[in-house]
N, C-alpha and C. Protein backbone atom coordinates (compact mmCIF):
# COMPACT_ATOMS: atom_id res chain seq x y z
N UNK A 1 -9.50 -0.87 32.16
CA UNK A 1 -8.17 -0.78 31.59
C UNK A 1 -8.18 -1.46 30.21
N UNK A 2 -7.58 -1.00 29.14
CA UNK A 2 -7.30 -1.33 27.97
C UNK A 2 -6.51 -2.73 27.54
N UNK A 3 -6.75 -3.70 26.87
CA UNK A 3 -6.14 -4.80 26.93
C UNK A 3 -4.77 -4.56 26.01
N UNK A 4 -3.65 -4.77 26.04
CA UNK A 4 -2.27 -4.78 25.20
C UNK A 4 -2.99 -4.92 23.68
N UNK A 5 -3.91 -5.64 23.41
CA UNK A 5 -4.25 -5.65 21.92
C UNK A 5 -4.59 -4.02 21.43
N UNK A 6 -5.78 -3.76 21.82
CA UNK A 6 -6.07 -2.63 21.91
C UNK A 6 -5.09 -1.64 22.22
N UNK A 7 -4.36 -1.40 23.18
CA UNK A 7 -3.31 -0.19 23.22
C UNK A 7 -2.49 -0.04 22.12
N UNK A 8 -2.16 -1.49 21.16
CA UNK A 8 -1.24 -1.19 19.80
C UNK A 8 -2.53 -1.12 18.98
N UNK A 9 -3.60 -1.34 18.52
CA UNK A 9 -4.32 -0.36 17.58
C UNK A 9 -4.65 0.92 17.97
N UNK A 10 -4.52 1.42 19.17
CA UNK A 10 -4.58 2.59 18.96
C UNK A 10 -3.53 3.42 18.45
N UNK A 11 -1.83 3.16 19.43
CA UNK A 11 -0.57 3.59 18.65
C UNK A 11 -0.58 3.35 17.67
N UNK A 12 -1.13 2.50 16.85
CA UNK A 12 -1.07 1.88 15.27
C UNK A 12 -1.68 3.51 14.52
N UNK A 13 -3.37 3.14 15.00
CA UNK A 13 -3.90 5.21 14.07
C UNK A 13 -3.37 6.06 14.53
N UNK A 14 -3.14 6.44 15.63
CA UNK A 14 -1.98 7.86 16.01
C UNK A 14 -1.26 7.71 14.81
N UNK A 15 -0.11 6.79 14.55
CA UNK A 15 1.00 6.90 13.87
C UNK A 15 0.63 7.05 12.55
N UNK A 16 -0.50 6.29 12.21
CA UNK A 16 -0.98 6.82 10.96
C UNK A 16 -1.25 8.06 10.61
N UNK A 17 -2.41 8.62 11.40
CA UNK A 17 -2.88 10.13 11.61
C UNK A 17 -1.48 10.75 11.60
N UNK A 18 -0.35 10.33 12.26
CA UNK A 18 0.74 11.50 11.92
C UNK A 18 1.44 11.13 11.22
N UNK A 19 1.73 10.06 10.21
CA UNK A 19 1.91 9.82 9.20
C UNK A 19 1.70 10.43 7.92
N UNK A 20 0.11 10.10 7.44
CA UNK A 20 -0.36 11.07 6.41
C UNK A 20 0.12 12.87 6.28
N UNK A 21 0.30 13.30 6.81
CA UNK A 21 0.55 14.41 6.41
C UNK A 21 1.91 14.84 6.10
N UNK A 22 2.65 14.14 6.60
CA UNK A 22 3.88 13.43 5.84
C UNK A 22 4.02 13.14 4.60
N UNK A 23 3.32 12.24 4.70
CA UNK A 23 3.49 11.48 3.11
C UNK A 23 2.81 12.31 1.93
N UNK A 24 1.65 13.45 2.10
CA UNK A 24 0.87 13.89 1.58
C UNK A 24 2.49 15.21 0.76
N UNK A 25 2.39 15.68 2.29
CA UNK A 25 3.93 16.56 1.66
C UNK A 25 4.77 16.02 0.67
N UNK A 26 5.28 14.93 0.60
CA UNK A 26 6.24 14.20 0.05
C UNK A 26 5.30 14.16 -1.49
N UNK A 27 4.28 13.81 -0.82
CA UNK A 27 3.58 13.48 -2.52
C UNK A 27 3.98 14.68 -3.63
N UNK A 28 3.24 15.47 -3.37
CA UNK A 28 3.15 17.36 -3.04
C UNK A 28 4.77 17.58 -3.63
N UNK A 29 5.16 16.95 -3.38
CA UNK A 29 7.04 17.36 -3.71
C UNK A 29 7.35 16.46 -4.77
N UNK A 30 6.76 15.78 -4.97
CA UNK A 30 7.07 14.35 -6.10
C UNK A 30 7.73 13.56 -5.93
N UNK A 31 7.96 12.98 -4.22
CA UNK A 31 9.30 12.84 -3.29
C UNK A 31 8.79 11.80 -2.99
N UNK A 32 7.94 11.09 -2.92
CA UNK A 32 6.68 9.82 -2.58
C UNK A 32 7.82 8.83 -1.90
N UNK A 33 8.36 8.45 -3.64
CA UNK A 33 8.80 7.36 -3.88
C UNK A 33 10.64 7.17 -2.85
N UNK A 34 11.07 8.21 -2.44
CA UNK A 34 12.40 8.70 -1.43
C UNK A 34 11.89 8.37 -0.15
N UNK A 35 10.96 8.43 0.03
CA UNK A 35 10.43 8.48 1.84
C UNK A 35 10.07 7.36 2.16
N UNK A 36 10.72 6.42 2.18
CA UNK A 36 11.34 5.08 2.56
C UNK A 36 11.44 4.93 4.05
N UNK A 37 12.17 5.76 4.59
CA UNK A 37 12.16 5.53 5.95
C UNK A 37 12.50 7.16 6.70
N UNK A 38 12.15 6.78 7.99
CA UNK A 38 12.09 7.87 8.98
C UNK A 38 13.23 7.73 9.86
N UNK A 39 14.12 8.60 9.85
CA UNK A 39 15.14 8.79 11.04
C UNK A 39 14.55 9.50 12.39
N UNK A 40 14.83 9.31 13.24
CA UNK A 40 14.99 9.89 14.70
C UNK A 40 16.01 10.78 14.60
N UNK A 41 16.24 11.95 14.83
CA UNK A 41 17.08 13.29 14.47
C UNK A 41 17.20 14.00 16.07
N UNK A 42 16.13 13.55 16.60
CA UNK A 42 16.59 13.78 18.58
C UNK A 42 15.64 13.49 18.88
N UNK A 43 15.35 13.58 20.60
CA UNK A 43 14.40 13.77 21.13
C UNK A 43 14.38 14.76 21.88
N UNK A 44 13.20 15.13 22.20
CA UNK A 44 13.19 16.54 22.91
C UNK A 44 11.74 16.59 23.57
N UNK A 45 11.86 16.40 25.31
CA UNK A 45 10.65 16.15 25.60
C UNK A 45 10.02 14.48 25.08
N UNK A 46 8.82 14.93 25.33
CA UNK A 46 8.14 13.76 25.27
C UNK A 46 8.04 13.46 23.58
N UNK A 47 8.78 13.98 22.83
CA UNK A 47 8.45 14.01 21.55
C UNK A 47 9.87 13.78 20.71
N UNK A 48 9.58 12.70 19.84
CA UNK A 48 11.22 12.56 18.78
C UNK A 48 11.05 12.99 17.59
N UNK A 49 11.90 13.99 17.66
CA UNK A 49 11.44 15.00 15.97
C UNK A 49 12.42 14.18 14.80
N UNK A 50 11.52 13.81 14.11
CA UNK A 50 11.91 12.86 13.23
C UNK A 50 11.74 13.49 11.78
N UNK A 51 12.85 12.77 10.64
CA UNK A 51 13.21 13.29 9.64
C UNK A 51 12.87 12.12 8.28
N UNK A 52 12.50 12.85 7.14
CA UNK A 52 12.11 11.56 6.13
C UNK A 52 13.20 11.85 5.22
N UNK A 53 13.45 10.85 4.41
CA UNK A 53 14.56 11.07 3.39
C UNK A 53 14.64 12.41 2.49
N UNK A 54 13.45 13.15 2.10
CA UNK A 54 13.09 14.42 1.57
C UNK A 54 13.37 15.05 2.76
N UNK A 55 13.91 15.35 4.19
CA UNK A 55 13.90 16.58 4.83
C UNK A 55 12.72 17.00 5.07
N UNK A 56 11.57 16.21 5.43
CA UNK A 56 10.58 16.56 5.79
C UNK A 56 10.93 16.38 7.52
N UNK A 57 10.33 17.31 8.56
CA UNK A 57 10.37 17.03 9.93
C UNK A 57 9.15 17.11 10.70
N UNK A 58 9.03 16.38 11.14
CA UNK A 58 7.51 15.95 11.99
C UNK A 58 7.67 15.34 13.04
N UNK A 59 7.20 15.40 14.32
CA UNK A 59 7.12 14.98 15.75
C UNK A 59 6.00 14.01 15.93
N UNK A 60 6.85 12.80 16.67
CA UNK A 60 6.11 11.71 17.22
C UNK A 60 6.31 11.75 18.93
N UNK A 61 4.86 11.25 19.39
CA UNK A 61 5.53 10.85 20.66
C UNK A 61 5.91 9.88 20.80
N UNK A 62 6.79 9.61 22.15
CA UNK A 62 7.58 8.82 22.11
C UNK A 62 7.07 7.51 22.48
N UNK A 63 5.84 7.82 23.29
CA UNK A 63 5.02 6.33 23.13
C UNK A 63 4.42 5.31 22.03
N UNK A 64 4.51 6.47 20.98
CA UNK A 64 4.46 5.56 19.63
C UNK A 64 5.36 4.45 19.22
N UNK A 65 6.59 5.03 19.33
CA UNK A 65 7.88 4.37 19.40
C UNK A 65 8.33 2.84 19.79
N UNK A 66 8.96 1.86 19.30
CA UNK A 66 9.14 0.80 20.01
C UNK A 66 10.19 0.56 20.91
N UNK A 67 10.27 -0.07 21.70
CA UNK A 67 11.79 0.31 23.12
C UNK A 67 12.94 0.11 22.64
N UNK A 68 13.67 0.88 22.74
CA UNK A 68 14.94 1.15 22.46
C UNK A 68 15.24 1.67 21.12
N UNK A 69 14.25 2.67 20.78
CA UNK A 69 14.35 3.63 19.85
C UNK A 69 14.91 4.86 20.16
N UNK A 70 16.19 5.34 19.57
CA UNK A 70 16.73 6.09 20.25
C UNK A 70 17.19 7.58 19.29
N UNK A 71 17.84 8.99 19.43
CA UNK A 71 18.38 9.18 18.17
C UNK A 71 18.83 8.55 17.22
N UNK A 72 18.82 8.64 16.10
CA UNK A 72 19.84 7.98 14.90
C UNK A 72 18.90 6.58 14.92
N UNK A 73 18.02 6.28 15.46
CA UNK A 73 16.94 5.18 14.86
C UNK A 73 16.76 5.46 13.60
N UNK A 74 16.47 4.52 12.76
CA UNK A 74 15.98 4.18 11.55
C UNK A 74 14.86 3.07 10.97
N UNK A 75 13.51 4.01 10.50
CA UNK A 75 12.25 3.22 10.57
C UNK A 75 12.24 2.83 9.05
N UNK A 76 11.68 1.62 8.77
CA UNK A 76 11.55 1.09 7.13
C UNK A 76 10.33 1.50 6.93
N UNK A 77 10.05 2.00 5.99
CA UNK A 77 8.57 2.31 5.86
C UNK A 77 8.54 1.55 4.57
N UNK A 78 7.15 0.46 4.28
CA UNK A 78 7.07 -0.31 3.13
C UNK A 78 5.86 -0.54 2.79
N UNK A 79 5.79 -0.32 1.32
CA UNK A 79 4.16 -1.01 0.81
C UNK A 79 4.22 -2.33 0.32
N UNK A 80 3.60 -2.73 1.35
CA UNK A 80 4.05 -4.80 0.48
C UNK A 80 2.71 -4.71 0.12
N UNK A 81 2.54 -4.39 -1.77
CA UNK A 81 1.19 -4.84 -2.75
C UNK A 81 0.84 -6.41 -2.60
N UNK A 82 1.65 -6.97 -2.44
CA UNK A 82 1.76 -8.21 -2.85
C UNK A 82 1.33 -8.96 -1.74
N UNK A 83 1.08 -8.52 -0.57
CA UNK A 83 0.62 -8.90 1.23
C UNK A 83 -1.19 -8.50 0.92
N UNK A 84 -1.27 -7.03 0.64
CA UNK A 84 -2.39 -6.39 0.41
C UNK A 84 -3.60 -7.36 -0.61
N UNK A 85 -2.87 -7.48 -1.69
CA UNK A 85 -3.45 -7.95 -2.65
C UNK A 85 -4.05 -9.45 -2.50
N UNK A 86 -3.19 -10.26 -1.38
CA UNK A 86 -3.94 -11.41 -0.82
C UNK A 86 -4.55 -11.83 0.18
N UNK A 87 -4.40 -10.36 1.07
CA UNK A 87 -6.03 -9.90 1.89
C UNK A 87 -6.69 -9.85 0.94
N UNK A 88 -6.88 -8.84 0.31
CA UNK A 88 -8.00 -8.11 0.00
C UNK A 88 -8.64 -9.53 -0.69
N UNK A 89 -8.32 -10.04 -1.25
CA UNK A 89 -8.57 -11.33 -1.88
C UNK A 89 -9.06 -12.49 -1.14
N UNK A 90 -8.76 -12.65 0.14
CA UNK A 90 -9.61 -13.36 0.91
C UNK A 90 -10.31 -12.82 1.62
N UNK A 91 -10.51 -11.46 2.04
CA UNK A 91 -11.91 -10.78 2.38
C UNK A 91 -12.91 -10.60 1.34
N UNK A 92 -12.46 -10.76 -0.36
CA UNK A 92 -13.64 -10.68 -1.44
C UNK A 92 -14.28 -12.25 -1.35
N UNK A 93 -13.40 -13.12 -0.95
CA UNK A 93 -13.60 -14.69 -1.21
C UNK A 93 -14.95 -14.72 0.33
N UNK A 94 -14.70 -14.29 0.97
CA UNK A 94 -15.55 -14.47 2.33
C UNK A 94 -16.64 -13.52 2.27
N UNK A 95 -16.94 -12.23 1.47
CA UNK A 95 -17.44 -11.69 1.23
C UNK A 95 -18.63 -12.20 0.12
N UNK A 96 -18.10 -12.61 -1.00
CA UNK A 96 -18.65 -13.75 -1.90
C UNK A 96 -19.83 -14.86 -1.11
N UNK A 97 -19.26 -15.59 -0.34
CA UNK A 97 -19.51 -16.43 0.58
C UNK A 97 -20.82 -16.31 1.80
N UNK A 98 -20.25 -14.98 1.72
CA UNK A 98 -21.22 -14.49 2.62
C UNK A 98 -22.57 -14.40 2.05
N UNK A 99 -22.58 -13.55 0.77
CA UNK A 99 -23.59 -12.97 0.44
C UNK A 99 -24.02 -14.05 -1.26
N UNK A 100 -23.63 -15.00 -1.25
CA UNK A 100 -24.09 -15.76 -2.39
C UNK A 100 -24.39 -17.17 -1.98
């Protein structure tokens, strides 16, 4: 059996994997910078057909989802550079470290 750590990296790449093609559209539209967040627009089945600020529609399952996500949910979608930029910065520092 899968430990709880593991079961959210896996929902973590699903959501990615159905993510990207999303965002790729949006790019594609010049809409990037609008697709901020994802509404829940219903569910239907095992699946919540969800909507991006461009009117893009794409299906998640619902196990992706966190509990008590319901229609009319509303997901933030965010690039924090500024989070990124001080990983990446202490994986070059340990990286450095490593190899010098």
């Amino acid at each position: 059996m899968l430990k709880q750590s593991n079961k959210n990296k896996i929902k973590l790449i699903i959501l990615v994997l159905l993510l990207i093609p999303v965002l790729l559209l949006s790019y594609s539209r010049n809409e990037i910078n609008q697709d901020r967040y994802i509404i829940i627009d219903r569910i239907e089945g095992g699946f919540a057909v969800c909507e991006t600020e461009s009117r893009i529609f794409f299906n998640m399952p619902l196990f992706l989802l966190p509990e008590g996500a319901r229609d009319g949910s509303v997901f933030n979608l965010m690039l924090d550079l500024e989070h990124e930029y001080e990983i990446r910065a202490r994986i070059r520092k340990k990286m450095n470290n490593l190899y010098n």
